[in-house]
N, C-alpha and C. Protein backbone atom coordinates (compact mmCIF):
# COMPACT_ATOMS: atom_id res chain seq x y z
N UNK A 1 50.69 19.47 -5.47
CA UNK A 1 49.80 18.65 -6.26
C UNK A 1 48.41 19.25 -6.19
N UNK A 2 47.42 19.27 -7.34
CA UNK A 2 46.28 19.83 -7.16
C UNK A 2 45.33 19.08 -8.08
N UNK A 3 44.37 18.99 -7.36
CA UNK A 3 43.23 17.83 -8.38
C UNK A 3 41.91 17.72 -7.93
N UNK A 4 41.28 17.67 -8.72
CA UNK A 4 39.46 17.69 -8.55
C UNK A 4 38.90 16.20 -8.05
N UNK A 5 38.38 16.36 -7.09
CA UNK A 5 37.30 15.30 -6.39
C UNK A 5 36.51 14.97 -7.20
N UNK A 6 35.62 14.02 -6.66
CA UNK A 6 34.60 13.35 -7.60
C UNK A 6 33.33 14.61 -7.88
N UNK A 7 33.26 15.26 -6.52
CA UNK A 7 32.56 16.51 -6.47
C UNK A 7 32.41 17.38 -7.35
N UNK A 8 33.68 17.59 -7.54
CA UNK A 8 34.01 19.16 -8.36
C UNK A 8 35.17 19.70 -7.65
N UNK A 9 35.12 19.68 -6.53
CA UNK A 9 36.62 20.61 -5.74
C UNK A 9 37.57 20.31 -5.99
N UNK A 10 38.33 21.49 -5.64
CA UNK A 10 39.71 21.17 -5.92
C UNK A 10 40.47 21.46 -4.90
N UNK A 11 41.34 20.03 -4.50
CA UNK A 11 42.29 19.80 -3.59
C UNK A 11 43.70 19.91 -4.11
N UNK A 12 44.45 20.79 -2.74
CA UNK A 12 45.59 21.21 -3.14
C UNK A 12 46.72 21.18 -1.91
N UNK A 13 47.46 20.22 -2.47
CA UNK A 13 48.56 19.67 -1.34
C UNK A 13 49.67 20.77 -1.47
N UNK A 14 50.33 21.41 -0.52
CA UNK A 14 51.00 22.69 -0.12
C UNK A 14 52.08 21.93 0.64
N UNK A 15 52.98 23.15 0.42
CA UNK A 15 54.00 23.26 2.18
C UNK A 15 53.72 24.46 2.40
N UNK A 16 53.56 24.86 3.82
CA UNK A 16 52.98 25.57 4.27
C UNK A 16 55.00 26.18 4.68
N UNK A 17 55.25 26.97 4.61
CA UNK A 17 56.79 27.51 4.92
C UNK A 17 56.76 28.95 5.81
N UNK A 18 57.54 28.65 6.93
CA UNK A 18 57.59 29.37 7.95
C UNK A 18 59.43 29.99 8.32
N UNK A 19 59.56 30.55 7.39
CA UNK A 19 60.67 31.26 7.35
C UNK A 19 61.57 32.08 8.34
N UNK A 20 60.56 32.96 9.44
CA UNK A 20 60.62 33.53 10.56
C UNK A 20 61.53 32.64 11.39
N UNK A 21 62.39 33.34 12.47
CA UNK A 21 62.96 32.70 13.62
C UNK A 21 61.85 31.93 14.96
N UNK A 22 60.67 32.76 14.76
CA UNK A 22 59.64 31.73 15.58
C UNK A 22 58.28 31.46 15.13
N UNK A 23 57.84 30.67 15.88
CA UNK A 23 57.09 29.74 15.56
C UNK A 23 55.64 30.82 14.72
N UNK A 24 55.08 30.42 13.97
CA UNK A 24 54.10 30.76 13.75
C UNK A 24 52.25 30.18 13.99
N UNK A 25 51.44 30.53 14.37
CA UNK A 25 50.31 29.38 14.16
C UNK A 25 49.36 30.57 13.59
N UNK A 26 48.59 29.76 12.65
CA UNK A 26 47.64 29.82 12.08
C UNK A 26 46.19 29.99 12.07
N UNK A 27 45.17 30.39 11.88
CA UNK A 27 43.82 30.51 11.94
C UNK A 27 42.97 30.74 10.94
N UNK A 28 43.15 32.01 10.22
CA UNK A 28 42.87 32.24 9.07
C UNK A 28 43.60 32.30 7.88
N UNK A 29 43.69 32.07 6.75
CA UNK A 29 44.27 31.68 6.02
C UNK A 29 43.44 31.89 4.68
N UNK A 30 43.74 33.40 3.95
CA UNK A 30 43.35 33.86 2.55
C UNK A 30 44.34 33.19 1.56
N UNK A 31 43.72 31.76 0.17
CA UNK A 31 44.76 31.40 -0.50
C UNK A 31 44.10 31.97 -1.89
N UNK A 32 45.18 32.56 -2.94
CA UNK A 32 44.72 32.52 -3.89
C UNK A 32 45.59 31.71 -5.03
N UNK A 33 44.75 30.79 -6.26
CA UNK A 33 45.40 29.74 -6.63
C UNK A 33 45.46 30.58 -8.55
N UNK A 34 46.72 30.34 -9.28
CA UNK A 34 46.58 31.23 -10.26
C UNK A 34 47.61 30.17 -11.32
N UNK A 35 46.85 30.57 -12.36
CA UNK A 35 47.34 29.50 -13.61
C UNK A 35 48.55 30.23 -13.94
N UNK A 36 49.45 30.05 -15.17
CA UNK A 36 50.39 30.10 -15.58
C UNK A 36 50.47 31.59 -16.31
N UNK A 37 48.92 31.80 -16.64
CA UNK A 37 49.06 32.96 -17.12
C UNK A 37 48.27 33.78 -15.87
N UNK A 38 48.89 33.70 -14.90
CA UNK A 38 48.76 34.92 -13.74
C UNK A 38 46.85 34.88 -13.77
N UNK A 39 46.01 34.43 -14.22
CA UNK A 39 44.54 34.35 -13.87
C UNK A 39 44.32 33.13 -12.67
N UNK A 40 43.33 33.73 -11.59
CA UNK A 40 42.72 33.24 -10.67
C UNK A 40 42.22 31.91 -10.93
N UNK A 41 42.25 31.13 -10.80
CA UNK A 41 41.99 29.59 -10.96
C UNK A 41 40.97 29.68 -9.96
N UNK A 42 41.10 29.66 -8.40
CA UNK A 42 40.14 29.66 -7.18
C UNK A 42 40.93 30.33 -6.63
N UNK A 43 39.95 31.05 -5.10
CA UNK A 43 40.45 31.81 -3.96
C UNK A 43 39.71 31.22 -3.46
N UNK A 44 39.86 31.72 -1.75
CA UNK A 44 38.79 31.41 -0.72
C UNK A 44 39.94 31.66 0.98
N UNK A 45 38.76 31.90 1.33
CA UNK A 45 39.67 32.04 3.36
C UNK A 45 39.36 30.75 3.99
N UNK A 46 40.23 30.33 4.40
CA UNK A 46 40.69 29.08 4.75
C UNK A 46 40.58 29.18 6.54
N UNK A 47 39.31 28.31 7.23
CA UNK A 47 39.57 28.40 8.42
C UNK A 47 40.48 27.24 9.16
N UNK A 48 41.88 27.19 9.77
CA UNK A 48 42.13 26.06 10.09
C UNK A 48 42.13 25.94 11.44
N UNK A 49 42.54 24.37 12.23
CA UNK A 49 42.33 24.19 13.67
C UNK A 49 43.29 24.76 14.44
N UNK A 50 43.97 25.21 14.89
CA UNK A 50 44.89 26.22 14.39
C UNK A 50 45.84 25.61 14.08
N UNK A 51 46.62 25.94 13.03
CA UNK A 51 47.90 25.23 12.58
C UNK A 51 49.21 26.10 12.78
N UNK A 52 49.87 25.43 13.84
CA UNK A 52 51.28 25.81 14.12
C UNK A 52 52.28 25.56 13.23
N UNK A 53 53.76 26.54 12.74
CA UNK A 53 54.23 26.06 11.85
C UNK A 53 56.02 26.65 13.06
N UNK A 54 56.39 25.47 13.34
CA UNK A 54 57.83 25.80 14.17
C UNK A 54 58.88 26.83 13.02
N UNK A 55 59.31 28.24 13.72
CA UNK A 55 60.08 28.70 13.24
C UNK A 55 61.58 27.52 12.58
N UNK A 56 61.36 28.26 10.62
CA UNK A 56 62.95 27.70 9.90
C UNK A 56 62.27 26.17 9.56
N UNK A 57 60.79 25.69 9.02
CA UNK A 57 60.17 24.53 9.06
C UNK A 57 59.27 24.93 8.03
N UNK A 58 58.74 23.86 7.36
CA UNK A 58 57.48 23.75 6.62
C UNK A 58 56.54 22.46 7.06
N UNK A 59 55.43 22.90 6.95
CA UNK A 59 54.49 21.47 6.98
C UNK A 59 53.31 21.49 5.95
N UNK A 60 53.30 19.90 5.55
CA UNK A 60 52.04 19.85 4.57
C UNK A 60 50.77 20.11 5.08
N UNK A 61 50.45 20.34 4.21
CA UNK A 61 48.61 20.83 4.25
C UNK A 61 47.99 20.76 3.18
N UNK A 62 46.68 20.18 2.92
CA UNK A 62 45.93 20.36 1.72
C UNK A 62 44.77 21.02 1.87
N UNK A 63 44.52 22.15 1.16
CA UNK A 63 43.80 23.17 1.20
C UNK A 63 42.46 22.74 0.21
N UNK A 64 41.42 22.55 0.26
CA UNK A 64 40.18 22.19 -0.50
C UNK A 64 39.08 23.36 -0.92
N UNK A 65 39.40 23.83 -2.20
CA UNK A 65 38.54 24.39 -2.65
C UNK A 65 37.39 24.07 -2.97
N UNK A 66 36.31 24.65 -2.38
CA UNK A 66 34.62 24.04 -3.09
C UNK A 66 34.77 24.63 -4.26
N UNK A 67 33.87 23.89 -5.12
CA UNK A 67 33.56 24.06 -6.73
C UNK A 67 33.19 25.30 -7.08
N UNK A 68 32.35 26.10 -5.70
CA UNK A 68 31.71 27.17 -6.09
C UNK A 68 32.23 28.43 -6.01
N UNK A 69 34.00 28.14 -5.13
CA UNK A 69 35.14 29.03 -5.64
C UNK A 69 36.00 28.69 -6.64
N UNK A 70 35.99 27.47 -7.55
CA UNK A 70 36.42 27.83 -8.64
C UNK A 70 36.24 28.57 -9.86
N UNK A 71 37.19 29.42 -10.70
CA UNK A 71 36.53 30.05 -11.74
C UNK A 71 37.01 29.63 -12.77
N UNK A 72 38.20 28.46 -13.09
CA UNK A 72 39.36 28.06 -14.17
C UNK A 72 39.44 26.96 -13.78
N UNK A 73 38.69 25.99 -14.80
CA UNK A 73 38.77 24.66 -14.12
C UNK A 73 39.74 23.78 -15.22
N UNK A 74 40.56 24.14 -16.35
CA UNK A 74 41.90 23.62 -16.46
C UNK A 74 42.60 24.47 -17.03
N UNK A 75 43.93 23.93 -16.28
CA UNK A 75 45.24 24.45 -16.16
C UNK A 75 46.30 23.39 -16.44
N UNK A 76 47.22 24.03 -16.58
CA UNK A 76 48.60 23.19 -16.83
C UNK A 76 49.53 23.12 -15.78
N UNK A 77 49.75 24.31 -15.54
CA UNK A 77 50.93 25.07 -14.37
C UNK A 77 49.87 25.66 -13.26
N UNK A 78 50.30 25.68 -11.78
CA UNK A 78 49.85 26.89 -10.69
C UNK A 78 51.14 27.09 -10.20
N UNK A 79 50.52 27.98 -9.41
CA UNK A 79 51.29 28.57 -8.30
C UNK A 79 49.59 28.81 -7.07
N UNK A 80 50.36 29.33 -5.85
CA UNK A 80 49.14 29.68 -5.07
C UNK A 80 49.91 30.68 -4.00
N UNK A 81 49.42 31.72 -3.45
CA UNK A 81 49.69 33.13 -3.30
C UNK A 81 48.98 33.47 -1.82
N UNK A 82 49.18 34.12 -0.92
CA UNK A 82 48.67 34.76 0.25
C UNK A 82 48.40 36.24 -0.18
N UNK A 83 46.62 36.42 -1.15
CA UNK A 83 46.68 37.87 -1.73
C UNK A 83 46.98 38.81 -0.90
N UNK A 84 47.45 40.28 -1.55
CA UNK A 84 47.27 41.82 -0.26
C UNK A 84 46.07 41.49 0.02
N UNK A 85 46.57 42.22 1.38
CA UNK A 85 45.52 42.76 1.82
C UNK A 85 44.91 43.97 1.92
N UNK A 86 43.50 44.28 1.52
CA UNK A 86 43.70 45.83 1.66
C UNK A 86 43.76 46.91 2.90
N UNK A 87 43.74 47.97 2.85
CA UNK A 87 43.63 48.40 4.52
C UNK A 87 42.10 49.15 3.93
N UNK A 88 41.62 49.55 4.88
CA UNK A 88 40.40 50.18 5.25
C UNK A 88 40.38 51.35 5.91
């Protein structure tokens, strides 16, 4: 589910899916959010408290974009993506 605050942001309810045989936890967290026609809606790095995800499990999370990472403020369809990364 994804939807704009009174603010401007945009909040976006996820399952967070942990596929691996063990557990995973979390810290940083690059999301990128993309309309139907494959364009960037919002990105941003996501700091969380750390969020553990038990290996073969998913858990919800809603990820909140500020206004001032949005660039596509309507859409019909998303998806949302963990971009490459590049190396250096």
């Amino acid at each position: 589910r994804a939807s704009y605050n009174e603010e401007g942001n945009l909040g976006v309810n996820i399952l967070v899916r942990n596929g691996s045989t063990q557990a995973v936890s979390l810290e940083l967290l690059p999301l990128e959010m993309l309309n139907e026609n494959g364009e960037i809606i919002a990105k941003g790095l996501f700091t969380l408290p750390p969020l553990t995800i038990q290996a073969n499990t998913s858990k919800p999370w809603t990820f909140i974009f500020p206004k001032e990472l949005v660039e596509i403020n309507a859409f019909s369809q998303w998806t949302i993506r963990i971009p490459d990364q590049e190396v250096i």
